[in-house]
C-alpha atoms as a PDB file:
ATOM      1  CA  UNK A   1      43.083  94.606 186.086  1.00  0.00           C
ATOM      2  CA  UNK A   2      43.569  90.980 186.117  1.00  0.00           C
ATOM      3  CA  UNK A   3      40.969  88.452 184.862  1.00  0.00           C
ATOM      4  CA  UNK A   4      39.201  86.486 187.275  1.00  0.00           C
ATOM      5  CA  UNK A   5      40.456  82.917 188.152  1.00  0.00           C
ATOM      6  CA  UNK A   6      37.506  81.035 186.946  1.00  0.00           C
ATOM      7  CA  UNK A   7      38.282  82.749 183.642  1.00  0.00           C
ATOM      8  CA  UNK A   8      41.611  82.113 183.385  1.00  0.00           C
ATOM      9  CA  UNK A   9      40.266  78.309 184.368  1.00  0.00           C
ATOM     10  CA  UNK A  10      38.147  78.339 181.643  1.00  0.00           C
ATOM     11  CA  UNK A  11      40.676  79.769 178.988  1.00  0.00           C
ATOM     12  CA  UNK A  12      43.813  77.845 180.290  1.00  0.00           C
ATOM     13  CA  UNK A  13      44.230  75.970 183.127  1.00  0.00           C
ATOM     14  CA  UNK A  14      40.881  73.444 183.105  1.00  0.00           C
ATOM     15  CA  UNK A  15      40.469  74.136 179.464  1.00  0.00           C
ATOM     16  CA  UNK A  16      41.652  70.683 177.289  1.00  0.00           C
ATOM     17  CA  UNK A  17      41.670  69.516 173.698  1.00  0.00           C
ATOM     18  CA  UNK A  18      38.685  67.666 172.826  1.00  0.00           C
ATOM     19  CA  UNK A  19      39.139  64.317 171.390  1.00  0.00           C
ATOM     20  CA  UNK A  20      35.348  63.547 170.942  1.00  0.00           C
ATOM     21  CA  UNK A  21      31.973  65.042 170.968  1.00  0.00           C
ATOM     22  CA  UNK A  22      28.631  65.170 172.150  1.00  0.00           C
ATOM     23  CA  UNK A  23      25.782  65.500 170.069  1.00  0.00           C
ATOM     24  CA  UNK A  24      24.982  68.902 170.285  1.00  0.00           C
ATOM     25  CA  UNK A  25      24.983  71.384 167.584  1.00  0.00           C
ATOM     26  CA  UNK A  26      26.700  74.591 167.436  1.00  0.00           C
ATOM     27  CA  UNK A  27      24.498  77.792 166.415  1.00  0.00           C
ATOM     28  CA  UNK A  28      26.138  79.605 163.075  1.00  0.00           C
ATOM     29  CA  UNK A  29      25.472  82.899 165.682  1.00  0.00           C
ATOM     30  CA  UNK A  30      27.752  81.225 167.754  1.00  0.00           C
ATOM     31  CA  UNK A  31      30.502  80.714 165.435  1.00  0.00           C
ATOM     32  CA  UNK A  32      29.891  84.624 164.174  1.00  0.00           C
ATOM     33  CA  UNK A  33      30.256  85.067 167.672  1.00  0.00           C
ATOM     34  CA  UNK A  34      33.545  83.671 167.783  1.00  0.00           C
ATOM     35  CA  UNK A  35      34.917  84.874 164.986  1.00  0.00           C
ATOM     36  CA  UNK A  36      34.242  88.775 165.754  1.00  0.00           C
ATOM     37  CA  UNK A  37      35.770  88.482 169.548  1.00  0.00           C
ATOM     38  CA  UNK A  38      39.019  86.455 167.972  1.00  0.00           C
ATOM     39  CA  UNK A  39      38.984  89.297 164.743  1.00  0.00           C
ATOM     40  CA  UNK A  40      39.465  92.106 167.789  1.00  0.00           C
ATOM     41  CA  UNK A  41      42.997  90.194 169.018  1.00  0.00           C
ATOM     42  CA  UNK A  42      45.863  92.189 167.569  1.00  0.00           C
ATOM     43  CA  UNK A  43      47.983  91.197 164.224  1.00  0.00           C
ATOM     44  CA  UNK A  44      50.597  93.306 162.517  1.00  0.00           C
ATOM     45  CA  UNK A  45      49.535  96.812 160.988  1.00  0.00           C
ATOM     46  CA  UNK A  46      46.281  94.909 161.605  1.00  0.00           C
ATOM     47  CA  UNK A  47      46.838  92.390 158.823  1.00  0.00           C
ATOM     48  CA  UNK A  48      44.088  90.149 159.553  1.00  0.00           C
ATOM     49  CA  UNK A  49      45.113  87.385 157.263  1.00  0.00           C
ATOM     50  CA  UNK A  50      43.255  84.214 158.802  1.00  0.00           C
ATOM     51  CA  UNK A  51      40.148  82.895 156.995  1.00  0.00           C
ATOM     52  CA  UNK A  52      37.608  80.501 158.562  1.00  0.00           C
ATOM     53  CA  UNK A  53      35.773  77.934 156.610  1.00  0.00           C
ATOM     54  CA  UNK A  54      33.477  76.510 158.773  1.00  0.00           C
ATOM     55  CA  UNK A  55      32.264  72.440 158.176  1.00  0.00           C
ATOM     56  CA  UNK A  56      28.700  72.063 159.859  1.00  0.00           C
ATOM     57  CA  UNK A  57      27.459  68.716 157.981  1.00  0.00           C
ATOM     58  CA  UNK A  58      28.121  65.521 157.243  1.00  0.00           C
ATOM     59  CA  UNK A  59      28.647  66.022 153.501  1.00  0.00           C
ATOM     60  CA  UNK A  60      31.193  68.779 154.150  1.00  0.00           C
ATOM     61  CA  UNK A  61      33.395  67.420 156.614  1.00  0.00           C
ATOM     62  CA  UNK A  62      33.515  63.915 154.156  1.00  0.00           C
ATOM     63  CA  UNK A  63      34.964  65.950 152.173  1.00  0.00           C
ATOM     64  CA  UNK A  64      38.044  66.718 154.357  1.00  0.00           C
ATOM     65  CA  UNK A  65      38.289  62.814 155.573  1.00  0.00           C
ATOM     66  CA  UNK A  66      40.830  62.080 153.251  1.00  0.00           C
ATOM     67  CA  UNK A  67      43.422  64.575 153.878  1.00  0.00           C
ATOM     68  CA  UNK A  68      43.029  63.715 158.116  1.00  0.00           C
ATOM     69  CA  UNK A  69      45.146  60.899 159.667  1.00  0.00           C
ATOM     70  CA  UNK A  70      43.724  57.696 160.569  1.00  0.00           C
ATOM     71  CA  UNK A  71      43.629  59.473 164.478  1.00  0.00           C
ATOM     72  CA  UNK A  72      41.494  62.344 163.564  1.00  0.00           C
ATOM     73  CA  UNK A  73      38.578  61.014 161.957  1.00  0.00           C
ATOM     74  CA  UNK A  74      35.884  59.684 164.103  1.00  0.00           C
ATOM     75  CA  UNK A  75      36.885  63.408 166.449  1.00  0.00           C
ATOM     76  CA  UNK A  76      36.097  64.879 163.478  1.00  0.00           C
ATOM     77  CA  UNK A  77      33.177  63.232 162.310  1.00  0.00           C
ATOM     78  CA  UNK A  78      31.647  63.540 165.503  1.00  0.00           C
ATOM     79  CA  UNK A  79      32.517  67.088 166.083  1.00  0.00           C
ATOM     80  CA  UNK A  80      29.142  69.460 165.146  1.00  0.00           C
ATOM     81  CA  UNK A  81      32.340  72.017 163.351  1.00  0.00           C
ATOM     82  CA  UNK A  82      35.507  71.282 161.454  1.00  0.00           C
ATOM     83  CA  UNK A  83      37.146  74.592 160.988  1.00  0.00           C
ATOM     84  CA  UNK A  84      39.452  75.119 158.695  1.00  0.00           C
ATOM     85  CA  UNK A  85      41.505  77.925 159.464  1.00  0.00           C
ATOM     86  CA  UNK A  86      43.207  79.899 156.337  1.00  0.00           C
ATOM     87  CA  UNK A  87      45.602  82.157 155.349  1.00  0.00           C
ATOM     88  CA  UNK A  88      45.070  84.491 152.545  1.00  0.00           C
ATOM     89  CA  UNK A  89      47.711  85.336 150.421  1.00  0.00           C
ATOM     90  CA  UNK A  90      46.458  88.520 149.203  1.00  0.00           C
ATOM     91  CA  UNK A  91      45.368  89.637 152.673  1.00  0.00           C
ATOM     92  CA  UNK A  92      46.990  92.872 151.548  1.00  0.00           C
ATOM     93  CA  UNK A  93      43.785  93.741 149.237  1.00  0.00           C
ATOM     94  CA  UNK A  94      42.010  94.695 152.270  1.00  0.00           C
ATOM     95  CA  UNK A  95      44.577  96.977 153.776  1.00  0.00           C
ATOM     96  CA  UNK A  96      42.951 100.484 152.889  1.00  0.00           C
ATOM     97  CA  UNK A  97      39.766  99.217 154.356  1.00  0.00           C
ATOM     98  CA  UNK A  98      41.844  98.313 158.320  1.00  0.00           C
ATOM     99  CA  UNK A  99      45.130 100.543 157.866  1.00  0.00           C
ATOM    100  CA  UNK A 100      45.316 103.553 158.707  1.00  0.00           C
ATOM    101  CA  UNK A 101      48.076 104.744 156.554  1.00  0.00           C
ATOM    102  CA  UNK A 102      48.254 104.751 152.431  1.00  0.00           C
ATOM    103  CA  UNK A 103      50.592 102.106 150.646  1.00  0.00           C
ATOM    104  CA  UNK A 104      50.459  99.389 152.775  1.00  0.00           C
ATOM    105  CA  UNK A 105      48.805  97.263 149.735  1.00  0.00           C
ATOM    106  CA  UNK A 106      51.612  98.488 147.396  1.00  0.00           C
ATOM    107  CA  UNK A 107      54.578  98.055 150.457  1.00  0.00           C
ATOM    108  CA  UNK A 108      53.045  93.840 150.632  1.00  0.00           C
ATOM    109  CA  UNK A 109      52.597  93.414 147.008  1.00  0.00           C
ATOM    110  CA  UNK A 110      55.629  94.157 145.945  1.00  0.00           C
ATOM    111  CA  UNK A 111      57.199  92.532 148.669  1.00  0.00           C
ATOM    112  CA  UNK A 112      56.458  88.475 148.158  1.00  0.00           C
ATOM    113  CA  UNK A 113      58.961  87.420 151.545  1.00  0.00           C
ATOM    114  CA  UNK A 114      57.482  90.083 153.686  1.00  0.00           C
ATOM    115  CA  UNK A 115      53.891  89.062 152.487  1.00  0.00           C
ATOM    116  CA  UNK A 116      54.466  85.371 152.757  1.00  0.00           C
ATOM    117  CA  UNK A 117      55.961  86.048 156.598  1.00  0.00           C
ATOM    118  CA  UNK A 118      53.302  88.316 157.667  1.00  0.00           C
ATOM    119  CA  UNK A 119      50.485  86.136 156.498  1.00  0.00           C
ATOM    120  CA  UNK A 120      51.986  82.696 158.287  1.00  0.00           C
ATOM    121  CA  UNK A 121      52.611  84.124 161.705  1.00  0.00           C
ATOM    122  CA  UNK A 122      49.349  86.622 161.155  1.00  0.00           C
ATOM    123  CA  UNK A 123      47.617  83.672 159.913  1.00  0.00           C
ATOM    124  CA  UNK A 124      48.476  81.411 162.745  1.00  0.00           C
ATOM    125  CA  UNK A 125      48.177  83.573 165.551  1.00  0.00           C
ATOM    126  CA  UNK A 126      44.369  84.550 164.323  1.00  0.00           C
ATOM    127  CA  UNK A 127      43.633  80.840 164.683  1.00  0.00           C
ATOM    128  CA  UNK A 128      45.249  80.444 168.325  1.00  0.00           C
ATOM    129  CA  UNK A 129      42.771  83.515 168.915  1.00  0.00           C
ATOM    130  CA  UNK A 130      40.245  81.678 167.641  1.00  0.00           C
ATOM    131  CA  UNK A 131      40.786  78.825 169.879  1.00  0.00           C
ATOM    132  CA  UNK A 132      40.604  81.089 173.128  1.00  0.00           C
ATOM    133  CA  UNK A 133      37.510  83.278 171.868  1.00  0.00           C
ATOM    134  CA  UNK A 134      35.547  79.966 171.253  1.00  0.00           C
ATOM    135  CA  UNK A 135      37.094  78.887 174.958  1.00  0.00           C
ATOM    136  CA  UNK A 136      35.636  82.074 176.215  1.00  0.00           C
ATOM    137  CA  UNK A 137      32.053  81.522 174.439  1.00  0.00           C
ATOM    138  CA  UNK A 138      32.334  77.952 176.239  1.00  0.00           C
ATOM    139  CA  UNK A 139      33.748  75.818 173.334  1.00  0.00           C
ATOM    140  CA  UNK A 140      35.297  73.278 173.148  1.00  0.00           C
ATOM    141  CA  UNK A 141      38.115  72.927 170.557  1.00  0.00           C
ATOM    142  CA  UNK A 142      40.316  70.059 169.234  1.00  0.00           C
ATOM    143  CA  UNK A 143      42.892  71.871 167.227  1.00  0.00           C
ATOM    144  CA  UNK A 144      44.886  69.174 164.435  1.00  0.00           C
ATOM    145  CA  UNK A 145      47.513  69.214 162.463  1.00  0.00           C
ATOM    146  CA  UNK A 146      47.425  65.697 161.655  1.00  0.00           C
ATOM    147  CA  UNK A 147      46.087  66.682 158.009  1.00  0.00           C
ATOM    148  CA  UNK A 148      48.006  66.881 154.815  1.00  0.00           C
ATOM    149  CA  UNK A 149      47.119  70.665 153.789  1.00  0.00           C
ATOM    150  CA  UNK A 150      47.923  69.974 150.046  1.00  0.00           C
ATOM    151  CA  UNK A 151      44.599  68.014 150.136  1.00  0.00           C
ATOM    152  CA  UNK A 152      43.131  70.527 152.068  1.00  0.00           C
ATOM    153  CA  UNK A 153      44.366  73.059 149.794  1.00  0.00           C
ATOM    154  CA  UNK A 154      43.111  71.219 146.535  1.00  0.00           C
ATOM    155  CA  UNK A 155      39.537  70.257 147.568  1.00  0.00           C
ATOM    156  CA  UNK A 156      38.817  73.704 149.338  1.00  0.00           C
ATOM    157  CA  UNK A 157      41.125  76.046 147.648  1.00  0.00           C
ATOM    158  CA  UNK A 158      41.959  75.102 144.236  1.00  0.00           C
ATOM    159  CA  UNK A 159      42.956  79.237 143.296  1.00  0.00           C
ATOM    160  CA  UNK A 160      45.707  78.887 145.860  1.00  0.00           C
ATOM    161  CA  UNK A 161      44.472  82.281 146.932  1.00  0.00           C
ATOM    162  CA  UNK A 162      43.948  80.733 150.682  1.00  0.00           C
ATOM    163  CA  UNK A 163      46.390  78.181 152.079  1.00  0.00           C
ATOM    164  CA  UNK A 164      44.918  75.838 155.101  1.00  0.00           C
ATOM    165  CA  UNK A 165      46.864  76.279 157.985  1.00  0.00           C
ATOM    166  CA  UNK A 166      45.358  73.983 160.773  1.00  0.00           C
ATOM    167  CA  UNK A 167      42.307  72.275 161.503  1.00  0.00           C
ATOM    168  CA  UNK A 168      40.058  72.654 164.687  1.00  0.00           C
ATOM    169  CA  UNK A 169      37.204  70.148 165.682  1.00  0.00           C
ATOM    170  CA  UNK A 170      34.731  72.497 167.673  1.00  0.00           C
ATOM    171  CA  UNK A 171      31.702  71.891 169.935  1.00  0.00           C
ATOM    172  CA  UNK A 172      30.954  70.071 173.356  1.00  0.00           C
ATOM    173  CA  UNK A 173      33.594  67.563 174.850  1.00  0.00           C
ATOM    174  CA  UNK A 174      32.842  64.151 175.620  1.00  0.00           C
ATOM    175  CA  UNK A 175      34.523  63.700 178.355  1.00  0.00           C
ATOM    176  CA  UNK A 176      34.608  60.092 178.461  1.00  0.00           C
ATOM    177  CA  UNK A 177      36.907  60.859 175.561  1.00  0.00           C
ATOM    178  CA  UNK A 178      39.615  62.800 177.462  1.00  0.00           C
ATOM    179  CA  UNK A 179      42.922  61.797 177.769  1.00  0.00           C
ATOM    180  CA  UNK A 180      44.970  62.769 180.856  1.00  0.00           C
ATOM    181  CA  UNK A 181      46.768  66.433 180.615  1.00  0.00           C
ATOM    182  CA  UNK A 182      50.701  66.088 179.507  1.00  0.00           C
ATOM    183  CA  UNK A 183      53.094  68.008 181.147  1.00  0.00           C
ATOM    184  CA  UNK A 184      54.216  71.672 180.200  1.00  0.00           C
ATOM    185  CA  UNK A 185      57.930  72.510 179.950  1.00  0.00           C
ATOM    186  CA  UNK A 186      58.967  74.658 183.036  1.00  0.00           C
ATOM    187  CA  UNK A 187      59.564  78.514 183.014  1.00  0.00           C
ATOM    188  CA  UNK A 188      62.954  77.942 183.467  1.00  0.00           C
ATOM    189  CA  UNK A 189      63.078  75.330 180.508  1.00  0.00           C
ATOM    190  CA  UNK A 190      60.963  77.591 178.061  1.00  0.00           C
ATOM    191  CA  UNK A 191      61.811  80.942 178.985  1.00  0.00           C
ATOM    192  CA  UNK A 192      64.777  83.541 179.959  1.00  0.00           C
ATOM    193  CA  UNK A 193      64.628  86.904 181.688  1.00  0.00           C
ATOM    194  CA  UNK A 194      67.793  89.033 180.443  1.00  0.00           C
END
């Protein structure tokens, strides 16, 4: 059965990036919240590659300012969470704990392409997941790629083990901030039926 309308309001069709915030905190419940409704969203044999490193103070998200454009850093100061979302290379350690089937550890480590493809599109849909579970819990996000992820990557990650993917600014839109919605690219323009 469908989802209501006033859901699929709330997930899509009123739901907009947030380009500022008002001063109201977000509950670490909340963002455990988030996270286990987005972890339920399907990824290949259940690879679950995307890690979450969540920036709740001052101090931490400084320490991302650098690597953001000159555009994304009064959103993200004033945003009560800077996520960074993750990929883990080695997501394939935790495959006997969420597959079903033996080997699947062995078939992705000795398989570097496969395991470097599964992890970015994994990776990258967990975030977009994310994004709609925090919608749902009545979020507000400002996803950005306006970030140079080596910097990321070097202050946050110096293993390499996890590579940043994306940032999203989350908590309560100030909607004095809003810009107007863009246009979307037609059915007919974005899609084919053969």
């Amino acid at each position: 059965m469908p989802i209501s309308d006033a859901s699929l309001d709330q997930l899509f069709r009123h739901a907009r990036t947030a380009n500022g915030f008002i001063d109201k905190p977000v509950a670490p419940e909340v963002l455990r919240q988030v996270y286990e409704l987005a972890a339920m969203a399907p990824t290949s044999m259940n690879t679950q590659p995307t890690r979450y490193v969540f920036l709740t103070t001052a101090a931490a998200k400084e320490r991302v300012i650098p690597a953001l454009s000159p555009t994304n850093v009064d959103k993200t100061r004033s945003a009560p969470v800077c996520v960074i979302v993750a990929t883990d290379t080695r997501f394939f350690e935790h495959m006997p704990q969420i597959w079903h089937n033996p080997g699947a550890k062995e078939m992705f480590e000795g398989n570097v392409p496969m395991a470097t493809g599964t992890a970015t599109r994994n990776g990258t849909m967990g975030g977009a997941y994310f994004i709609l579970a925090a919608r749902a819990l009545d979020l507000d996000c400002g996803p950005m790629s306006g970030v140079d992820l080596a910097k990321v990557n070097a202050e946050f990650f110096p293993d390499g083990r996890y590579q940043a993917n994306f940032l999203i600014n989350l908590g309560y839109m100030d909607k004095s901030k809003l810009f107007n919605r863009t246009p979307r690219l037609s059915f007919a323009q974005a899609g084919q039926v053969l």
